[in-house]
Protein backbone atom coordinates (compact mmCIF):
# COMPACT_ATOMS: atom_id res chain seq x y z
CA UNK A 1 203.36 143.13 108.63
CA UNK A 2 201.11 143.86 105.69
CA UNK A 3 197.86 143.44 104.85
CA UNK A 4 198.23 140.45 102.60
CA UNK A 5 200.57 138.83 105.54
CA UNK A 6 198.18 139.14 107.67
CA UNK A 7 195.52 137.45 105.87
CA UNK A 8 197.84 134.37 105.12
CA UNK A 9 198.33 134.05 109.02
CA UNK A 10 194.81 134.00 109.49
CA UNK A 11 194.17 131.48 106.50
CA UNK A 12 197.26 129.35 108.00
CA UNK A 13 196.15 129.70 111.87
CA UNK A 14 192.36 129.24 111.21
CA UNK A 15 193.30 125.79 108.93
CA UNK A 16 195.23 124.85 111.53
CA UNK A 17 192.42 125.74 114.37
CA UNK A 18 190.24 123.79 112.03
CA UNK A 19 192.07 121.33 112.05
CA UNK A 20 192.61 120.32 115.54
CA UNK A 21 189.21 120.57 116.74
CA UNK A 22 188.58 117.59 113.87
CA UNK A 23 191.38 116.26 115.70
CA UNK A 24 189.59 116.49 118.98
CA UNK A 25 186.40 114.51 117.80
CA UNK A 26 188.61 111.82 115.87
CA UNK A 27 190.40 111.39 119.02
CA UNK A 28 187.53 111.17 120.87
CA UNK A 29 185.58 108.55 118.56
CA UNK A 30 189.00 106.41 118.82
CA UNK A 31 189.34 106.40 122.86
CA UNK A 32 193.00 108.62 122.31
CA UNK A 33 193.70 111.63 124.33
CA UNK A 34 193.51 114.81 122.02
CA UNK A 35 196.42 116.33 122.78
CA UNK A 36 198.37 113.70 120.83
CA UNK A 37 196.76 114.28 117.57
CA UNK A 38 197.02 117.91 118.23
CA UNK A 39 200.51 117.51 118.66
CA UNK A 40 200.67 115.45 115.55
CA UNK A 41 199.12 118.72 113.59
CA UNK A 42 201.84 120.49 114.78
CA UNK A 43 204.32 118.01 113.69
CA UNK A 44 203.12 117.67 110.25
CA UNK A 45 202.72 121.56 109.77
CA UNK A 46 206.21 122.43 111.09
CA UNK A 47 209.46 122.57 108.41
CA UNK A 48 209.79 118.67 108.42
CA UNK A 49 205.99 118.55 106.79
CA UNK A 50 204.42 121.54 105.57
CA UNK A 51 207.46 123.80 106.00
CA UNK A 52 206.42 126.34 109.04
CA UNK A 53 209.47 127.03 110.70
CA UNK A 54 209.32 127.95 114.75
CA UNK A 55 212.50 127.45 116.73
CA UNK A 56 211.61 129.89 119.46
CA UNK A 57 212.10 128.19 122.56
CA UNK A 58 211.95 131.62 124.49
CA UNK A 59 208.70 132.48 123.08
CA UNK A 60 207.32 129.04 123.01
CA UNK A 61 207.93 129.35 126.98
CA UNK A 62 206.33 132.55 127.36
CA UNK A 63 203.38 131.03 125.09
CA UNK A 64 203.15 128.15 126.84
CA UNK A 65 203.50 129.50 130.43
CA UNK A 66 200.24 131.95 129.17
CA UNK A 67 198.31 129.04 127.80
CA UNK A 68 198.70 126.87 131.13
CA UNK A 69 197.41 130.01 133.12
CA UNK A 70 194.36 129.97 130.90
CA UNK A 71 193.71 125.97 131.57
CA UNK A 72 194.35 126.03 135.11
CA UNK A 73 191.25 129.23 135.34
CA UNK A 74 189.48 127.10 133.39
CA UNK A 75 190.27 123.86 135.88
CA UNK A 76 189.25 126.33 138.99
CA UNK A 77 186.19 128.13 137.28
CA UNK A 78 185.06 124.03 136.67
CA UNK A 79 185.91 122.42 140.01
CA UNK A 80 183.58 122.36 143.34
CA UNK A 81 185.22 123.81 146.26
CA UNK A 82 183.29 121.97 148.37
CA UNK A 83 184.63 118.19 147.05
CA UNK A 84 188.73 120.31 147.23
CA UNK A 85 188.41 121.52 150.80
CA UNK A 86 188.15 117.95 151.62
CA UNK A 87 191.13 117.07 149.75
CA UNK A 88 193.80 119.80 150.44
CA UNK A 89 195.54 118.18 152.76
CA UNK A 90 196.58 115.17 150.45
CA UNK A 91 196.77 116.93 147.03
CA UNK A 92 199.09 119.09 148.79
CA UNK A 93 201.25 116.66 150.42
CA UNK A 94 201.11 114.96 146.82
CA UNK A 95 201.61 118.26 145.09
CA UNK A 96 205.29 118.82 147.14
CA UNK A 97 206.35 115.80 149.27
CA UNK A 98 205.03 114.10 146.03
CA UNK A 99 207.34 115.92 143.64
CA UNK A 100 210.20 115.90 145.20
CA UNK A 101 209.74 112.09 145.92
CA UNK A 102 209.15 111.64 142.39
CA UNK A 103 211.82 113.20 140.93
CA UNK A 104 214.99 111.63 143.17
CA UNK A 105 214.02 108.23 142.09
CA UNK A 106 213.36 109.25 138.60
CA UNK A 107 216.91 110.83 138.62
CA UNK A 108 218.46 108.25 140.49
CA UNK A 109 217.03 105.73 138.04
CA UNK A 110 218.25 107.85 134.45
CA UNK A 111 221.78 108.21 136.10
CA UNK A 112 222.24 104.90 137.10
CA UNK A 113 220.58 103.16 134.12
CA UNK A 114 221.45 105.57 130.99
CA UNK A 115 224.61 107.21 132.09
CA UNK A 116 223.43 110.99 132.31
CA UNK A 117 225.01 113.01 134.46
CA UNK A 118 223.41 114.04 137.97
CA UNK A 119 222.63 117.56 137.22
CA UNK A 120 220.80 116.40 133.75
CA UNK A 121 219.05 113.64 135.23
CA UNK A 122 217.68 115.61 138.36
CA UNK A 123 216.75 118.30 135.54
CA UNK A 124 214.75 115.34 133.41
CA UNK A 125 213.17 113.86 136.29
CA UNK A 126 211.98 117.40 137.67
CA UNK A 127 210.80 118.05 134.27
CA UNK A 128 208.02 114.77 134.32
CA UNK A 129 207.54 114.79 138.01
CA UNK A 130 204.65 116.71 137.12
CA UNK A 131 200.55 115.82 136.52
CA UNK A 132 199.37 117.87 133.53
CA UNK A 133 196.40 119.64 134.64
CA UNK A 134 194.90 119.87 130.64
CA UNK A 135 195.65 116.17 130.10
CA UNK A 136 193.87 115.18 133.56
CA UNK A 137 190.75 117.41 133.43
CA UNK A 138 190.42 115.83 129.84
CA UNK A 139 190.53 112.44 130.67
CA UNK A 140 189.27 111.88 134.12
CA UNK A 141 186.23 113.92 133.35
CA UNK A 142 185.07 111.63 131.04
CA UNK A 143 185.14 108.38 133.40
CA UNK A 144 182.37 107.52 136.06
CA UNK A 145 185.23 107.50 138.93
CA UNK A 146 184.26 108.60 142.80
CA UNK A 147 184.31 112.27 143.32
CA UNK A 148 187.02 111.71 145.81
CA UNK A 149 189.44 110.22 143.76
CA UNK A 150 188.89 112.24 140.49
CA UNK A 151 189.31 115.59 142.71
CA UNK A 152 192.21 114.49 144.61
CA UNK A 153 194.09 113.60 140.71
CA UNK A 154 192.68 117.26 139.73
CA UNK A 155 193.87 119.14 142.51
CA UNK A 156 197.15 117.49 142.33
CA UNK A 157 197.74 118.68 139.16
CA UNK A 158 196.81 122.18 139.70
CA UNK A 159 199.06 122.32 142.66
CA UNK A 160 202.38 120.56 141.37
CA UNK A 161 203.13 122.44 138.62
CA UNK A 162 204.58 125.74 140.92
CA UNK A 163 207.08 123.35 142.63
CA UNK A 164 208.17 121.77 139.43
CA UNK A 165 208.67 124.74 138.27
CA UNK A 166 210.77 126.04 140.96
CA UNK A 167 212.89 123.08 140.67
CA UNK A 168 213.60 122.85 137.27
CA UNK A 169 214.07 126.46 137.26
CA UNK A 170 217.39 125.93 139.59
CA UNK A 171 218.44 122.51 137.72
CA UNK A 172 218.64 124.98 134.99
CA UNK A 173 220.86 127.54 136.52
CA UNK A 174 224.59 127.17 135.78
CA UNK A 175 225.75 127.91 138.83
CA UNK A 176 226.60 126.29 141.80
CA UNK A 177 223.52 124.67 143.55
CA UNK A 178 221.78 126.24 146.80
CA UNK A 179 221.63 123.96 149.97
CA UNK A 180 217.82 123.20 150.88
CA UNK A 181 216.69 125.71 152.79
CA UNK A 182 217.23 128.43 150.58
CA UNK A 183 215.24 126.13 148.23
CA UNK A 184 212.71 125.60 150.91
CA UNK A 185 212.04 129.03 151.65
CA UNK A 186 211.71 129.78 148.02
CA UNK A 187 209.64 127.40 147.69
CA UNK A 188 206.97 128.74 150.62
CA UNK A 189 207.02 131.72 149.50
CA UNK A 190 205.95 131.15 145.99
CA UNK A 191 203.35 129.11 147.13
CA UNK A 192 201.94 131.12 149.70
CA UNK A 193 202.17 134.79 147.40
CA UNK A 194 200.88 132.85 144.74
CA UNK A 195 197.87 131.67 147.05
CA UNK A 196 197.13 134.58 148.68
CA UNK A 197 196.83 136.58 145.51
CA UNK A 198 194.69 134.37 144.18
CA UNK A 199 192.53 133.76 146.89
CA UNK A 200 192.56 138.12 146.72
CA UNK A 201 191.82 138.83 143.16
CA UNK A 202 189.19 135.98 143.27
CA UNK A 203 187.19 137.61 145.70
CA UNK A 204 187.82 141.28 144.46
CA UNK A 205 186.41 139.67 141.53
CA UNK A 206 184.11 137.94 143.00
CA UNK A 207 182.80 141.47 144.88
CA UNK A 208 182.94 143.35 141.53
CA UNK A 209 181.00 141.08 139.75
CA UNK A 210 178.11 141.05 141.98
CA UNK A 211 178.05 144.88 142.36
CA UNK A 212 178.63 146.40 139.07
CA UNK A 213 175.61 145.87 135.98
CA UNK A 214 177.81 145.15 132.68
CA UNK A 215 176.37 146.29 129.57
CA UNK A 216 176.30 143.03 128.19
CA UNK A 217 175.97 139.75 128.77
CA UNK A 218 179.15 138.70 126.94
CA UNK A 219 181.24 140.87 128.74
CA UNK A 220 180.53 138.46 132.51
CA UNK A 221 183.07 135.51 131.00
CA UNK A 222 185.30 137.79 129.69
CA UNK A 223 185.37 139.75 133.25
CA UNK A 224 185.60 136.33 135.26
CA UNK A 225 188.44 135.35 132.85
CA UNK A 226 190.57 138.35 133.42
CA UNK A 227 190.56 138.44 136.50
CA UNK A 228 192.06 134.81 136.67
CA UNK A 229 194.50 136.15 134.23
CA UNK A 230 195.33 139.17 136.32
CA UNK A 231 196.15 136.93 139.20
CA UNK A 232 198.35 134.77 137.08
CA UNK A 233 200.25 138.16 135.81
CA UNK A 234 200.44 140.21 139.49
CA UNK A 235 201.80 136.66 141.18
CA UNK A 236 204.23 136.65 138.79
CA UNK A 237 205.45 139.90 138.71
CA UNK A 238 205.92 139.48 142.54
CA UNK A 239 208.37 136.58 141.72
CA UNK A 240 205.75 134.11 143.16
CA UNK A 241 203.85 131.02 141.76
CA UNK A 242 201.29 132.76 138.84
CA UNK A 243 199.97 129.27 138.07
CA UNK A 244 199.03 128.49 141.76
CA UNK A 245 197.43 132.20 141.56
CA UNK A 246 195.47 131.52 138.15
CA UNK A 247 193.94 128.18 139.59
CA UNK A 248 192.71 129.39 142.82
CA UNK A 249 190.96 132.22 141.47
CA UNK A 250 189.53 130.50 139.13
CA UNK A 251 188.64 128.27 141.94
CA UNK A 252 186.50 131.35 143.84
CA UNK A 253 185.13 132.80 140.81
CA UNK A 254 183.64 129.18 140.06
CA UNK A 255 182.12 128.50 143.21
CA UNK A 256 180.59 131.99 143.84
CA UNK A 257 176.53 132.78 142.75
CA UNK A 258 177.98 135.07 139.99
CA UNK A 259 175.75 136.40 137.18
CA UNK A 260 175.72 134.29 134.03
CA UNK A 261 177.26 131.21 135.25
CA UNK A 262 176.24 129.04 132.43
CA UNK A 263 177.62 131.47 129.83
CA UNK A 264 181.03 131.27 131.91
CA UNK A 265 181.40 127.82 132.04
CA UNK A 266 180.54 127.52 128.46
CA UNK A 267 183.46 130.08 127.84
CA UNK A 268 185.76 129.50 129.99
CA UNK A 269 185.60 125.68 128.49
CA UNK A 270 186.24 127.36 125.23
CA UNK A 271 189.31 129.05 126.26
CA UNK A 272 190.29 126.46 127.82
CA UNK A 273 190.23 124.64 124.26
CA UNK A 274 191.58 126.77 122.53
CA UNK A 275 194.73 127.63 125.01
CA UNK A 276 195.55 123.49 124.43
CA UNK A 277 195.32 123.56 120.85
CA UNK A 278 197.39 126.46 120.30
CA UNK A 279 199.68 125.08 123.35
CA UNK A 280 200.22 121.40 121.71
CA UNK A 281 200.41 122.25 118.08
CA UNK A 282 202.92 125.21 118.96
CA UNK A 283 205.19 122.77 120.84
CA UNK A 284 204.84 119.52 117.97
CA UNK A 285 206.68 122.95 115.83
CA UNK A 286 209.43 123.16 118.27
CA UNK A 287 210.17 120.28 118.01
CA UNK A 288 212.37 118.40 115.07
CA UNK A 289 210.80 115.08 113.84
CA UNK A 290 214.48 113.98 112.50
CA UNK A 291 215.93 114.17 116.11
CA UNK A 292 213.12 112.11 117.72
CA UNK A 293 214.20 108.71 116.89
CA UNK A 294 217.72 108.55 118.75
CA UNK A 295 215.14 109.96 121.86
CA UNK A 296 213.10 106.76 121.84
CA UNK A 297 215.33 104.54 124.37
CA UNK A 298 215.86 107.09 126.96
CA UNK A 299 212.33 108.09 126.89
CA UNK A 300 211.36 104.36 127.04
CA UNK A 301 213.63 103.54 130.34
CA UNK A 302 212.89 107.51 132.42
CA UNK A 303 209.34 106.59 131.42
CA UNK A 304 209.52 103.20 132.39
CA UNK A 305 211.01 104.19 136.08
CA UNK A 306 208.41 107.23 136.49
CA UNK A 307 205.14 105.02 136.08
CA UNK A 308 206.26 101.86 137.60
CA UNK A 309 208.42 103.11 140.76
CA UNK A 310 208.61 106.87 141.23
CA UNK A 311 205.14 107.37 140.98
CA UNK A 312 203.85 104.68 142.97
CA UNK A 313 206.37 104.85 145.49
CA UNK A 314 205.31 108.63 145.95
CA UNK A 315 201.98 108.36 146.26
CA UNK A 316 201.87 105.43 148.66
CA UNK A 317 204.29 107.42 151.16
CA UNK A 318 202.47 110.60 150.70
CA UNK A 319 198.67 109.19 151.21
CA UNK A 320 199.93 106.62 153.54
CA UNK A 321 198.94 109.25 156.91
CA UNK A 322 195.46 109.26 155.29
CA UNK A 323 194.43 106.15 154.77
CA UNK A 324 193.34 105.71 150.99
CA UNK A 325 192.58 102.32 149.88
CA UNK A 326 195.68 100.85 147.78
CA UNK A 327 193.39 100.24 145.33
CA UNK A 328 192.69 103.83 144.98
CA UNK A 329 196.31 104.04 145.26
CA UNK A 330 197.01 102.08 142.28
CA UNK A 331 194.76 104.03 140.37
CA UNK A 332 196.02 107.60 141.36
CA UNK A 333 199.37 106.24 140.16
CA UNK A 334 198.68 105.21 136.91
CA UNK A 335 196.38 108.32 136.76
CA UNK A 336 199.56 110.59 137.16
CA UNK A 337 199.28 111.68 133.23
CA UNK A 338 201.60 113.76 131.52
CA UNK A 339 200.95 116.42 128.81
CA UNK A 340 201.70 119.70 127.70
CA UNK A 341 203.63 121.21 131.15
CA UNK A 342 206.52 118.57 130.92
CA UNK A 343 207.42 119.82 127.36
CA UNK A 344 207.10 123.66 128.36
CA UNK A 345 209.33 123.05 131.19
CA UNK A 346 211.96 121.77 128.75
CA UNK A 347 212.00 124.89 127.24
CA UNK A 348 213.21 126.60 130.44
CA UNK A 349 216.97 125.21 130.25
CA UNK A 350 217.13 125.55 126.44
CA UNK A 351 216.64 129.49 126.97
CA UNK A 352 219.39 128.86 129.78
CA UNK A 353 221.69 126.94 127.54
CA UNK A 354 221.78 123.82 130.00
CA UNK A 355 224.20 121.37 128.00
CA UNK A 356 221.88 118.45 127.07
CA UNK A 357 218.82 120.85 126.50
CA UNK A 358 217.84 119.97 123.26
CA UNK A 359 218.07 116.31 124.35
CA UNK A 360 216.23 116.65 127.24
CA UNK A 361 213.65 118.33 125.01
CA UNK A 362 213.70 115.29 122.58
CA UNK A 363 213.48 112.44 125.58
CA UNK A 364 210.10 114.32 127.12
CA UNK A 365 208.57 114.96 124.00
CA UNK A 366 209.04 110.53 123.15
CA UNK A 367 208.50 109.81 126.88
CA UNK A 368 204.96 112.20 126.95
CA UNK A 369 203.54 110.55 123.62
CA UNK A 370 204.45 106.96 124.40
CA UNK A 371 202.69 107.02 128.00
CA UNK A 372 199.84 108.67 127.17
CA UNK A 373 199.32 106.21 124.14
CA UNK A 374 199.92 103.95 127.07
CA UNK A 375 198.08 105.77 129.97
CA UNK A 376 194.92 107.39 128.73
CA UNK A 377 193.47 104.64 126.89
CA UNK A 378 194.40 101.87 129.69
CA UNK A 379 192.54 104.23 132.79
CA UNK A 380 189.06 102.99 132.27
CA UNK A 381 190.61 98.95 132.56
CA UNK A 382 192.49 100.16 135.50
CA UNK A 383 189.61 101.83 137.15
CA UNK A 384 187.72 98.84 136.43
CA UNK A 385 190.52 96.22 137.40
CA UNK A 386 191.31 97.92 140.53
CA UNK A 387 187.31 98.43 141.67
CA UNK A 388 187.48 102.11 141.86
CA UNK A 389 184.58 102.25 139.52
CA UNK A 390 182.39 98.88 139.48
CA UNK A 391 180.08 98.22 136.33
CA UNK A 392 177.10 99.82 138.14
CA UNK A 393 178.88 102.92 138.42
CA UNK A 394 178.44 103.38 134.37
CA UNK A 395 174.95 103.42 134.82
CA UNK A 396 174.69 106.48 137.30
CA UNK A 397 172.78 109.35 136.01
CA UNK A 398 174.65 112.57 134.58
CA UNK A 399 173.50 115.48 136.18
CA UNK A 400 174.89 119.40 134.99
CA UNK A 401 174.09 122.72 135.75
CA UNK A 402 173.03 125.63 133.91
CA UNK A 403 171.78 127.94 136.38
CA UNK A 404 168.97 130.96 135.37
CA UNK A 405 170.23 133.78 136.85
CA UNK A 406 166.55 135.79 136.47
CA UNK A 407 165.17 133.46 138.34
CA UNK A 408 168.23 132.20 141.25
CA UNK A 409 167.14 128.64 139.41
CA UNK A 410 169.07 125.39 138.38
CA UNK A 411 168.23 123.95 135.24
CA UNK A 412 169.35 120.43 135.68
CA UNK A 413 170.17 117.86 132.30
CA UNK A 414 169.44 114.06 133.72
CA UNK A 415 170.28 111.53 131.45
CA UNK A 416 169.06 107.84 132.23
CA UNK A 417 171.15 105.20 130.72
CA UNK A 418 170.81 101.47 130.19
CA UNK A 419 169.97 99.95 133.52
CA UNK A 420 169.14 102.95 135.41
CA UNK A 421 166.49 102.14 137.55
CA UNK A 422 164.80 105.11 136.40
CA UNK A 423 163.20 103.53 133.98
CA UNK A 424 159.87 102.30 133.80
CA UNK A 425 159.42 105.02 136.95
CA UNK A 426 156.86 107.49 136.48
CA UNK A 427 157.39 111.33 137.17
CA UNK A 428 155.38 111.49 140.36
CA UNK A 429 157.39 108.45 141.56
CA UNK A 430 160.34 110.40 141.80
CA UNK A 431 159.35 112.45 144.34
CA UNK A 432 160.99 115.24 144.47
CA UNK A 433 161.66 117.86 146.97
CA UNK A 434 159.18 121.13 146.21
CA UNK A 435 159.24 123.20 144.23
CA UNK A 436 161.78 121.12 142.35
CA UNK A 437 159.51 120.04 138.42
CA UNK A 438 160.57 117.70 135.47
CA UNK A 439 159.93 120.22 132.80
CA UNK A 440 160.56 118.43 129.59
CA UNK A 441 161.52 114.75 128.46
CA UNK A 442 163.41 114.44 124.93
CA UNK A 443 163.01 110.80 123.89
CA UNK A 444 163.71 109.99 120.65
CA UNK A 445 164.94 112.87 119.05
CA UNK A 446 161.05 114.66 119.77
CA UNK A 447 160.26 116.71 123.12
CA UNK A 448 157.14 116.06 125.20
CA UNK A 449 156.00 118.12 128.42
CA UNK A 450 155.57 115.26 130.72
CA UNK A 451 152.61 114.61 133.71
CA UNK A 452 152.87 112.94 136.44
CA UNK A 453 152.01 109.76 134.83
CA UNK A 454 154.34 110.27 132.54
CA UNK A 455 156.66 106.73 132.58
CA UNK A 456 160.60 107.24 131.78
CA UNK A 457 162.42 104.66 129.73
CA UNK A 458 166.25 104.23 129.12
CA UNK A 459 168.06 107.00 126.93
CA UNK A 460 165.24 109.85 128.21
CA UNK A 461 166.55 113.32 128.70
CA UNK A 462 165.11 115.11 131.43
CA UNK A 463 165.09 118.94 131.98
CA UNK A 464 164.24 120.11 135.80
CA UNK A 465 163.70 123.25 137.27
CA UNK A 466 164.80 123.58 140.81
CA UNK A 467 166.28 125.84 143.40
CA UNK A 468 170.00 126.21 144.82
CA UNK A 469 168.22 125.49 148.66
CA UNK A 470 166.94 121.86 147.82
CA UNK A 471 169.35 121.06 144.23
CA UNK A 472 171.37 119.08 146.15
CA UNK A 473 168.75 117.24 147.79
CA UNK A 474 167.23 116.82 143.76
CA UNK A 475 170.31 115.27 143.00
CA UNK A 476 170.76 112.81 145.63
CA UNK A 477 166.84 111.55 145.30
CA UNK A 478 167.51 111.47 141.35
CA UNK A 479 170.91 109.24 142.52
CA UNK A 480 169.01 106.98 145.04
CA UNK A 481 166.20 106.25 142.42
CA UNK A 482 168.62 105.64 139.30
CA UNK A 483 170.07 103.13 141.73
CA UNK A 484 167.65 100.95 143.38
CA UNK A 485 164.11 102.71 142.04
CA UNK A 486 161.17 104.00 143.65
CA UNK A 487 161.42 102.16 146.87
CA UNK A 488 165.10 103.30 147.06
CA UNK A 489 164.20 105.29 150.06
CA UNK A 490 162.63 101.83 152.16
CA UNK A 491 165.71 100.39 150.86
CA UNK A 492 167.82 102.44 152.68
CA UNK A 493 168.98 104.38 149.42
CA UNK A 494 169.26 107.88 150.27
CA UNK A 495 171.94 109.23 146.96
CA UNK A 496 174.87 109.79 148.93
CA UNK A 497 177.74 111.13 146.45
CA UNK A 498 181.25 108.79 146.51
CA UNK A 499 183.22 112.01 147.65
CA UNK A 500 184.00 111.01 151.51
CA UNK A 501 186.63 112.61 152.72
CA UNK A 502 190.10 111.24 152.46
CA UNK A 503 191.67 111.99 155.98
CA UNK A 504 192.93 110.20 158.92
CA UNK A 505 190.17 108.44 160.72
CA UNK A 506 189.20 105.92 163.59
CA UNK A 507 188.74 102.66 161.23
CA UNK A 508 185.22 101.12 162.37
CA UNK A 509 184.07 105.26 160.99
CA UNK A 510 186.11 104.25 157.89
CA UNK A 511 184.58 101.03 157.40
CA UNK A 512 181.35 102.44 157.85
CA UNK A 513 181.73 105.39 155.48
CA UNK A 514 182.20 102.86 152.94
């Protein structure tokens, strides 16, 4: 490559990174999920728009399988291990029971309604079997839903995607296939490699980064990044699950006092970005426009039997030992979204020269950017329809983290939105647990260093200093008063999170936990 090649990449790739981050904030000024207008980029750059030619499925799996790793770090280094621990149990029954629920009825239902033979169909309906861990942290993120629903979606989709792998990997072999417990003990053992490793390198990282003084501060994301990425590569070169590997370390790193934790997050997020722009716009240039159209009906009917049988059906036998609500069930269902994994697992039997490949490749790509025109935008009226989140819930305060590492501090952002009761209560009201102090209030667009007579009002930002010992309790007393004001503690308010666990219990304790 010369010199002057190289700087027409760059000018190309950089337009094109451009590009999809304006993307990203049309998208989310409209209420659409990015990924589809990133995917559109890559559809209007590629040879049927702006002539860039890329027909490498092999490399576009490779690619792809490198860009998940980097989400799923990103989805660990982001996710509280104490709201998962609660939650293993069903986002792993969900994760494999789940899957292979999911993708028998979705098979049955493209053999028996479009003709495709069994071996396709089983191939197709392992393909979109799976939750896309980029498309869920995006969306559900961004809604006021319980803790214990949101994580339960989350870790589902960082756990399915090794299964679904497995399985479309032998739907894509040519020969003969293996009886089940050959598939079974495959399956184990990817999972529980992949899982150990992780689990390893996360707290060899963990143990490193604690112990050793970096030069700079820079260098603490790109440490706690590699060694996610490390994971992902040793798993894999064991012949075990790398993305099961790459989320659970990222899962320890995350939830470990590591220096810099702030500038982590904030980097990890970017990554995490920038692994699903290159990821979506890369596969909208596999794909030919001109084929699309003749992929609209199958896509239509496999989508149609995913979201309104196989989906539902799998989550109410797999959560049906523990309990959930239906309505929760409902939800969980149509919160099942699809994204970039389903198209980079359609790459897998191109490489292999499956007959129907390029089909197959055609139906998901439809079948992912009809239902999430249909799925993303519809979640908040679902989560509202179904009462998983109540019109109250919108008006709970937003609370994040950016800890200050000099001094083992939080620095918590509140915000207090219309019909908080927070406002009208002054700082000394809130009574807060020592030595736990409202800093600064931006109102307005202008700062002020509030007293204790200082009064809040609705769209105040608040800035508190606490400690790790009593943050939690800071949290829950900033919940309790947002909800029912300064008597919220008379009133038998006392902040409790909506994260119970979801397990079996007696039902008067289940009643009462509600």
């Amino acid at each position: 490559m010369t010199l002057s090649e190289l700087y027409v990449m760059l000018l190309i790739g950089g337009t094109v990174l451009l590009a999809s981050i304006a993307a990203a904030r049309a998208a989310h000024r409209i209420g659409l999920p990015s990924l589809l207008l990133f995917l559109c980029v890559g559809l209007v750059a590629g040879e049927d728009g702006l002539g860039l030619r890329f027909d490498d499925a092999q490399l576009a799996q490779a690619l792809g399988a490198a860009a998940l790793a980097l989400i799923l770090v990103e989805g660990g280094l982001t996710t509280r291990w104490s709201d998962v621990r609660k939650l293993l149990a069903p986002a792993g029954v969900l994760a494999t029971v789940g899957v292979v629920i999911s993708v028998v009825v979705t098979a049955a239902g493209a053999h028996w309604l479009l003709g495709i033979d069994w071996r396709l169909a089983l191939l197709i309906g392992a393909i979109v079997s799976s939750t896309d861990a980029a498309a869920v942290f995006a969306v559900l993120r961004a809604l006021p839903l319980p803790r214990k629903v949101s994580v339960l979606v989350e870790a589902e989709s960082g756990f399915n995607d090794a299964p679904t792998i497995i399985l479309v990997l032998l739907f894509s072999t040519t020969s003969d296939l293996p009886g089940p417990l050959p598939v079974v003990g495959n399956l184990l053992f990817q999972l529980v490699v992949g899982g150990v490793l992780g689990v390893v390198t996360g707290r060899l990282g963990v143990a490193a980064l604690r112990h050793i003084a970096l030069p700079a501060t820079g260098l603490y994301p790109l440490a706690t990044v590699g060694f996610g990425v490390v994971a992902f590569a040793a798993a894999g070169a064991l012949g075990a699950s790398g993305i099961i590997a790459a989320y659970l370390s990222g899962l320890v790193l995350g939830n470990a006092k590591l220096p810099h934790r702030a500038a982590t997050r904030s980097f990890s997020e970017g990554v995490g970005w920038l692994a699903q722009i290159g990821l979506f716009v890369m596969l909208g240039l596999l794909v030919d426009p001109s084929e699309l159209p003749s992929a609209i009906l199958p896509a239509l009917v496999v989508g149609l039997v995913l979201l309104l049988l196989a989906r539902p059906v799998s989550v109410l036998l797999c959560l049906l030992p523990f309990r959930v609500p239906w309505r929760e069930q409902v939800f969980i269902s149509w919160a099942g979204l699809r994204g970039a994994v389903p198209i980079v697992l359609t790459t897998f039997p191109v490489v292999a020269g499956v007959t129907g490949a390029r089909d197959a490749l055609n139906i998901v790509f439809v079948l992912v950017v009809l239902f999430t025109l249909l799925q993303g935008p519809t979640l908040p009226a679902v989560a509202r329809w179904t009462g998983v989140t109540r019109p109250d819930a919108l008006r709970e305060i937003q609370v994040e983290t950016a800890p200050l590492d000099l001094l083992d501090a939080d620095l918590l952002t509140v915000s207090v939105p219309p019909g908080s009761r927070l406002h009208g209560v002054t700082v000394f009201e809130l009574r807060l647990p020592h030595p736990t102090a409202v800093t600064l209030v931006v109102r307005d667009g202008a700062s002020l260093v509030p007293d204790r007579d200082t009064v809040l009002r609705v769209g105040d930002e608040l800035l508190l200093i606490t400690t790790p010992q009593v943050r939690d309790a800071a949290e829950r007393r900033l919940r309790a008063v947002g909800r029912r004001g300064k008597l919220a503690r008379w009133l038998g308010e006392h902040g409790t999170p909506e994260s119970e666990p979801l397990l079996p219990m007696h039902p008067e304790k289940h009643h009462n936990a509600q």
